[in-house]
Protein backbone atom coordinates (compact mmCIF):
# COMPACT_ATOMS: atom_id res chain seq x y z
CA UNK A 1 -76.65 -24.74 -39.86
CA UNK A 2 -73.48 -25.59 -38.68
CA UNK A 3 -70.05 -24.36 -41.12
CA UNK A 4 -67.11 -26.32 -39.94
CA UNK A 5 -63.70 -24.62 -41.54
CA UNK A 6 -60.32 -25.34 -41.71
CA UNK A 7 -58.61 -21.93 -41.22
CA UNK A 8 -56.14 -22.56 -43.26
CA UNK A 9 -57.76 -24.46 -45.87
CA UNK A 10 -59.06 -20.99 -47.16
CA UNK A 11 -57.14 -20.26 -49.93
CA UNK A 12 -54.48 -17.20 -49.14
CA UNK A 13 -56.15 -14.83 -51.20
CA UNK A 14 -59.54 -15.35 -49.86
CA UNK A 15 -58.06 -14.79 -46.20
CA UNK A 16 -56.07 -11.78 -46.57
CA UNK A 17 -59.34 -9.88 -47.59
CA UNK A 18 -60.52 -11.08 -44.08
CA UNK A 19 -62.99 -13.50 -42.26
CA UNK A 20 -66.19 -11.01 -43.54
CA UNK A 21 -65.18 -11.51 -46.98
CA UNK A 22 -64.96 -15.56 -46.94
CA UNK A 23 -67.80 -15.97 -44.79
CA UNK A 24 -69.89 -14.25 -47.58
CA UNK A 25 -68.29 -16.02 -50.37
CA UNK A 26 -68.77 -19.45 -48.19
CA UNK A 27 -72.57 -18.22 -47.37
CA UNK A 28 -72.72 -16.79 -51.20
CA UNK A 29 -71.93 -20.72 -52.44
CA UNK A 30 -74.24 -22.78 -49.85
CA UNK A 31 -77.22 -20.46 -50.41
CA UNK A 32 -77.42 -21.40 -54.27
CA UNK A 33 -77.13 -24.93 -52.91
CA UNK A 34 -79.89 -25.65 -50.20
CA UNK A 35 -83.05 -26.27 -50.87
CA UNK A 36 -84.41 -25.05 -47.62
CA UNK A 37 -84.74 -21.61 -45.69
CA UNK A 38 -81.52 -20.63 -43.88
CA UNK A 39 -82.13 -18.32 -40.92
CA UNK A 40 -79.28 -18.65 -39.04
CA UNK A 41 -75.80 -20.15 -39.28
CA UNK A 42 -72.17 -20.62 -37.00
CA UNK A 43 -69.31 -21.11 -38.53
CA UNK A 44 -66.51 -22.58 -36.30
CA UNK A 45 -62.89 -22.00 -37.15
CA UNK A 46 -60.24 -25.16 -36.65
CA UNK A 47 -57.07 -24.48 -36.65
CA UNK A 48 -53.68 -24.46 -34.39
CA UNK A 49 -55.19 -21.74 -31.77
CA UNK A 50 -53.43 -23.00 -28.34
CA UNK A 51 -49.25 -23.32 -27.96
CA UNK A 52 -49.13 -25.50 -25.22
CA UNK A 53 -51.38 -23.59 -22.59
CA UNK A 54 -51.25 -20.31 -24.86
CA UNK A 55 -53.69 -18.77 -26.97
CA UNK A 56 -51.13 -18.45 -30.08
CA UNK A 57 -50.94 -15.03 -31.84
CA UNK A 58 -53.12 -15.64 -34.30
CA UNK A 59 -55.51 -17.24 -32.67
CA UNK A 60 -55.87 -13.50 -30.44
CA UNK A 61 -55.89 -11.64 -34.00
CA UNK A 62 -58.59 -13.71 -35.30
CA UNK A 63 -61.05 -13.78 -32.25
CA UNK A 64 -59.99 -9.44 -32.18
CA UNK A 65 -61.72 -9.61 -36.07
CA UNK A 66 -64.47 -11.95 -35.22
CA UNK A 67 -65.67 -9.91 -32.43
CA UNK A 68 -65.51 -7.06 -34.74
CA UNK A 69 -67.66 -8.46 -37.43
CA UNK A 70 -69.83 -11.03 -35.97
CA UNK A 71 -73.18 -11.66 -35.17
CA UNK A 72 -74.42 -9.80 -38.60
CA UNK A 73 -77.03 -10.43 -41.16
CA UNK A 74 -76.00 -11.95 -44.39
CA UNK A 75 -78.04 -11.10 -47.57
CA UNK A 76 -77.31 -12.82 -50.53
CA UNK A 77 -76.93 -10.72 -53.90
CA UNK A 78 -79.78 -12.90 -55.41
CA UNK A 79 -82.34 -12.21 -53.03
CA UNK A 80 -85.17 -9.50 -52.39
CA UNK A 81 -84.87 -6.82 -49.89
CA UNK A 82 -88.17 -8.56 -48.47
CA UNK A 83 -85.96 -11.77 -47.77
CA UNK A 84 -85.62 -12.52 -44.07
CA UNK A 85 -81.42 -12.46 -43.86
CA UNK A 86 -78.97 -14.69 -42.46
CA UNK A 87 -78.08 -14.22 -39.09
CA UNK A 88 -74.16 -15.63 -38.87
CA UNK A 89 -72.13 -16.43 -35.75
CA UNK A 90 -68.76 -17.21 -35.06
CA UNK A 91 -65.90 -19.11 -33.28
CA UNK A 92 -62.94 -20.31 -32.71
CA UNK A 93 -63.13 -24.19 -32.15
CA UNK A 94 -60.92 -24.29 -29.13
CA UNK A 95 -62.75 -27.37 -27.81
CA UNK A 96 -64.98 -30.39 -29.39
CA UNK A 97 -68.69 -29.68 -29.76
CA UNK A 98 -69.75 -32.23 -27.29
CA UNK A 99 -67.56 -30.92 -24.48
CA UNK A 100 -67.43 -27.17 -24.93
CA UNK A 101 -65.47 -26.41 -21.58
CA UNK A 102 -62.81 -28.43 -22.29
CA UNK A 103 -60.51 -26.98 -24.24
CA UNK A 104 -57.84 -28.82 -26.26
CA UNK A 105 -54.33 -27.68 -25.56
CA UNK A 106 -50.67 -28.03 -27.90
CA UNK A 107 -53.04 -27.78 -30.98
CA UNK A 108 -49.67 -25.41 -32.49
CA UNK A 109 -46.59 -27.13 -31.84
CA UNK A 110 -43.09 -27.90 -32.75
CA UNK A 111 -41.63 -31.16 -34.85
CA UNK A 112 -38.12 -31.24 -34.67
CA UNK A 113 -36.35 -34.15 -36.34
CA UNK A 114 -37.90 -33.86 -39.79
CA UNK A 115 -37.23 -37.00 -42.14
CA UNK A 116 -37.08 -36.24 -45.61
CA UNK A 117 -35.36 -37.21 -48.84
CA UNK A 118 -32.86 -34.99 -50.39
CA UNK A 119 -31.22 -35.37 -54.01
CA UNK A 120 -27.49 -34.69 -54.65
CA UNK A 121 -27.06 -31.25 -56.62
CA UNK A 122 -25.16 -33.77 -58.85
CA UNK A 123 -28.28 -35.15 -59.76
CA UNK A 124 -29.82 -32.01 -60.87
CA UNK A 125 -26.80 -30.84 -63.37
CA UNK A 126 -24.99 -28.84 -60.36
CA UNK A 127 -20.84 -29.67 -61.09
CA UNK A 128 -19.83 -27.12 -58.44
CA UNK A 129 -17.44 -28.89 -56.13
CA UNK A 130 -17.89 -27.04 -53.16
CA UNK A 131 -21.70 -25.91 -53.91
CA UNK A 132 -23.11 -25.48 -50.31
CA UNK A 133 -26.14 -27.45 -51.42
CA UNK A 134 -24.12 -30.75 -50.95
CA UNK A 135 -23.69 -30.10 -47.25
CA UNK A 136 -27.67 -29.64 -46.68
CA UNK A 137 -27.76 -33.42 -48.14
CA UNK A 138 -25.40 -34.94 -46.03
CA UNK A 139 -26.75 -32.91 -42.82
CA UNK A 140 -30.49 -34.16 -43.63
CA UNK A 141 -29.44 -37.73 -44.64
CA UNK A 142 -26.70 -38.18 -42.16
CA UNK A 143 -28.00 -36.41 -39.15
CA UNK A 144 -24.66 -34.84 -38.58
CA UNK A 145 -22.81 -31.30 -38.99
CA UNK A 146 -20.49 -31.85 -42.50
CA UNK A 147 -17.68 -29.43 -40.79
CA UNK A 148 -16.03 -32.40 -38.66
CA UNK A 149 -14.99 -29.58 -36.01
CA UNK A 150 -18.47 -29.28 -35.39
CA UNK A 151 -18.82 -29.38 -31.41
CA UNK A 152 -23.04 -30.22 -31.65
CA UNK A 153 -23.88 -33.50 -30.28
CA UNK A 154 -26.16 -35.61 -32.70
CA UNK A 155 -29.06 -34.51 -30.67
CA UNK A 156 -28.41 -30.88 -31.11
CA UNK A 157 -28.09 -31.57 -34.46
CA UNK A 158 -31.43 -33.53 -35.13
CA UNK A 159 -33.13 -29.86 -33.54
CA UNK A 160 -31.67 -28.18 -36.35
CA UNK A 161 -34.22 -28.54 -39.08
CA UNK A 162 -38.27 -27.94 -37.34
CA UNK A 163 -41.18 -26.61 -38.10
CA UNK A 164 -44.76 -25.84 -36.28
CA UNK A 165 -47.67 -27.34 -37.59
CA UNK A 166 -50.91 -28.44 -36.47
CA UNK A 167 -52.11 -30.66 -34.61
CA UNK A 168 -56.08 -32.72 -33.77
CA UNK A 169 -57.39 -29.86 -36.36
CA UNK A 170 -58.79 -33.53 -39.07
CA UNK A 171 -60.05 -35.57 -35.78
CA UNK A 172 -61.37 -32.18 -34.03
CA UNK A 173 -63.21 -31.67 -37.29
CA UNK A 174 -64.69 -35.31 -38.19
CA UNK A 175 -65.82 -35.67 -34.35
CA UNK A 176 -67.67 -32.70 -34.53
CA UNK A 177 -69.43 -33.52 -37.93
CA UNK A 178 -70.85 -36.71 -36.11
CA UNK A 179 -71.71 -34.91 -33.03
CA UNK A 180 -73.81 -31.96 -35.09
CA UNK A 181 -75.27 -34.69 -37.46
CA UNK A 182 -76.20 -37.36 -35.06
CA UNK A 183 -76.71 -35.68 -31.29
CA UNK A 184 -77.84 -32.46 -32.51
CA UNK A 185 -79.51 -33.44 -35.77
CA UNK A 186 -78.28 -31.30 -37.53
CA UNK A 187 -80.54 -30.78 -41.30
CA UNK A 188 -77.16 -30.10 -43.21
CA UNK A 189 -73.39 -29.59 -42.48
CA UNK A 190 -70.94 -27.91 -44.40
CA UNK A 191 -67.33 -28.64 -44.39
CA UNK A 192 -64.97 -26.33 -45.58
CA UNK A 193 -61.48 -28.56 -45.77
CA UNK A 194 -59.33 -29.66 -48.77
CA UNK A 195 -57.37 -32.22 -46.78
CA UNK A 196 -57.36 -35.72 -47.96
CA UNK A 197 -57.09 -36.61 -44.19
CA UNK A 198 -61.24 -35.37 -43.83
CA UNK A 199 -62.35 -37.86 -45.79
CA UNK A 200 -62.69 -40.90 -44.40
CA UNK A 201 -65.26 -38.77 -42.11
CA UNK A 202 -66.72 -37.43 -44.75
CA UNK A 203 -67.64 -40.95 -46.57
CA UNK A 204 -68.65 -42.29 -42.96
CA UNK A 205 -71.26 -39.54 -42.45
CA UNK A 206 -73.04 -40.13 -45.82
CA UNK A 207 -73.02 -43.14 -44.86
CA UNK A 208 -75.07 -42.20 -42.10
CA UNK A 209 -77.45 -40.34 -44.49
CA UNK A 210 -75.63 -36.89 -43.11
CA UNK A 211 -75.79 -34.40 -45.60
CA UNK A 212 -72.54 -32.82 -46.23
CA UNK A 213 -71.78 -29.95 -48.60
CA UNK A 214 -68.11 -30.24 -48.79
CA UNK A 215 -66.42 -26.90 -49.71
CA UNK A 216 -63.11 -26.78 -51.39
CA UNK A 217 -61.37 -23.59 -50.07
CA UNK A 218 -58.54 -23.66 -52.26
CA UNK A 219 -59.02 -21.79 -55.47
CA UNK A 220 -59.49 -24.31 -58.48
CA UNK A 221 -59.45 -27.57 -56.52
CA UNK A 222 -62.16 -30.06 -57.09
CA UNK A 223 -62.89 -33.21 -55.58
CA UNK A 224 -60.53 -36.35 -56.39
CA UNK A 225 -62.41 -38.72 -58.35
CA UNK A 226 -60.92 -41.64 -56.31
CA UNK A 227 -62.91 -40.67 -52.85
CA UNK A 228 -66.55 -39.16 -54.49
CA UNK A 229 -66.28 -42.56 -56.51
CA UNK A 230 -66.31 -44.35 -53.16
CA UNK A 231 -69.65 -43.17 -52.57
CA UNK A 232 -72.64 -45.34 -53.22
CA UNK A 233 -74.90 -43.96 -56.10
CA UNK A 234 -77.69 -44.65 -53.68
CA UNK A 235 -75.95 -42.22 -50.99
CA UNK A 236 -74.80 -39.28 -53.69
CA UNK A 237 -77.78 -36.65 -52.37
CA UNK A 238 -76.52 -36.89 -49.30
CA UNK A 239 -72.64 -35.03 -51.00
CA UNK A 240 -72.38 -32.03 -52.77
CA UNK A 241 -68.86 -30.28 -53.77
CA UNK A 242 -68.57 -26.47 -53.78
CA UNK A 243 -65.81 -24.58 -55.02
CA UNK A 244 -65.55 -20.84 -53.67
């Protein structure tokens, strides 16, 4: 069985008991769900692993802890000592599933030039005249330094406010769920992602008659009714939610 995750979809307090500890509670919540014997499983880790050409820091911690842990048996609580285990594997998903050598690159990179909206301090009952709040709103709605002796040019200053995020971690995901379920036929696929961005995949590959358990690694989120409505009733066997 195939466990496709989105790192950082686990909820923080899952991950900062480490990748042992969620893989059991991820194994822990599929076994009560499947209605066949599970002998082995791989879970493969998306996330923003390369900086241009660079494995990024995280990406080395993580594979450090994965080779530390992994292959190993997992036994659920439930079961008899006579009950054949779990063998689980794991990876980093550095490339897609169909072309394994070919590794993805700038999956961790920088946005600089961030739109957003920013209310006055006014607004929110502020009625200090020289509150340095009011110079944040005219630098992110103006694109340009407040202080007129500012020497930045208006490029420099769009660099100001960035941030890394990542990037091809949805499309990485959904092309790999339609790779496992339709070239490699795969019985089941869990899908460990709260992003609304997964699930236009997700509906397509019910669609498909692919079953999906979709697993909700933030703590206390459920399933919007507005996309598991979209699902015909004649498809619904083929979904299943699971909250860790």
């Amino acid at each position: 069985m195939l466990i496709l995750i989105d790192y950082d979809n686990i909820d923080q307090q899952i991950r900062k008991n480490g990748i042992k500890d969620a893989s059991d509670r991820i194994l822990g919540a599929l076994t009560d769900k499947i209605d066949y014997p599970l002998r082995r499983a791989t879970l493969r880790l998306y996330g923003g692993w390369y900086d241009e050409k660079s494995i990024t820091h995280s990406a080395q911690k993580l594979t450090t802890e994965l080779q530390d842990v992994f292959p190993y048996p997992f036994r659920s609580i439930l079961e008899s000592i006579d009950t054949s285990p779990v063998m689980l594997r794991a990876e980093l998903a550095y490339s897609l599933l169909s072309s394994p050598k070919k590794h993805l690159l700038s999956t961790y990179r920088i946005r600089e030039n961030i739109r957003m909206r920013v209310r006055s301090p006014s607004a929110l009952g502020c009625d200090i005249p020289d509150c340095g709040l009011r110079h944040i709103k005219k630098l992110v709605t103006r694109q340009r330094c407040p202080e007129e002796s500012c020497s930045l040019s208006d490029q420099e200053i769009k660099q100001i406010l960035w941030r890394k995020e990542q990037k091809l971690v949805d499309t990485m995901l959904a092309s790999d769920i339609f790779y496992a379920g339709i070239k490699q036929q795969e019985e089941s696929i869990a899908v460990l992602s709260s992003d609304d961005d997964i699930w236009p995949a997700i509906l397509q590959a019910v669609s498909l008659n692919i079953k999906i358990f979709h697993i909700h690694g933030k703590l206390s989120y459920t399933t919007p009714s507005r996309y598991e409505s979209l699902i015909p009733s004649i498809q619904k066997k083929y979904y299943e939610q699971i909250n860790l």
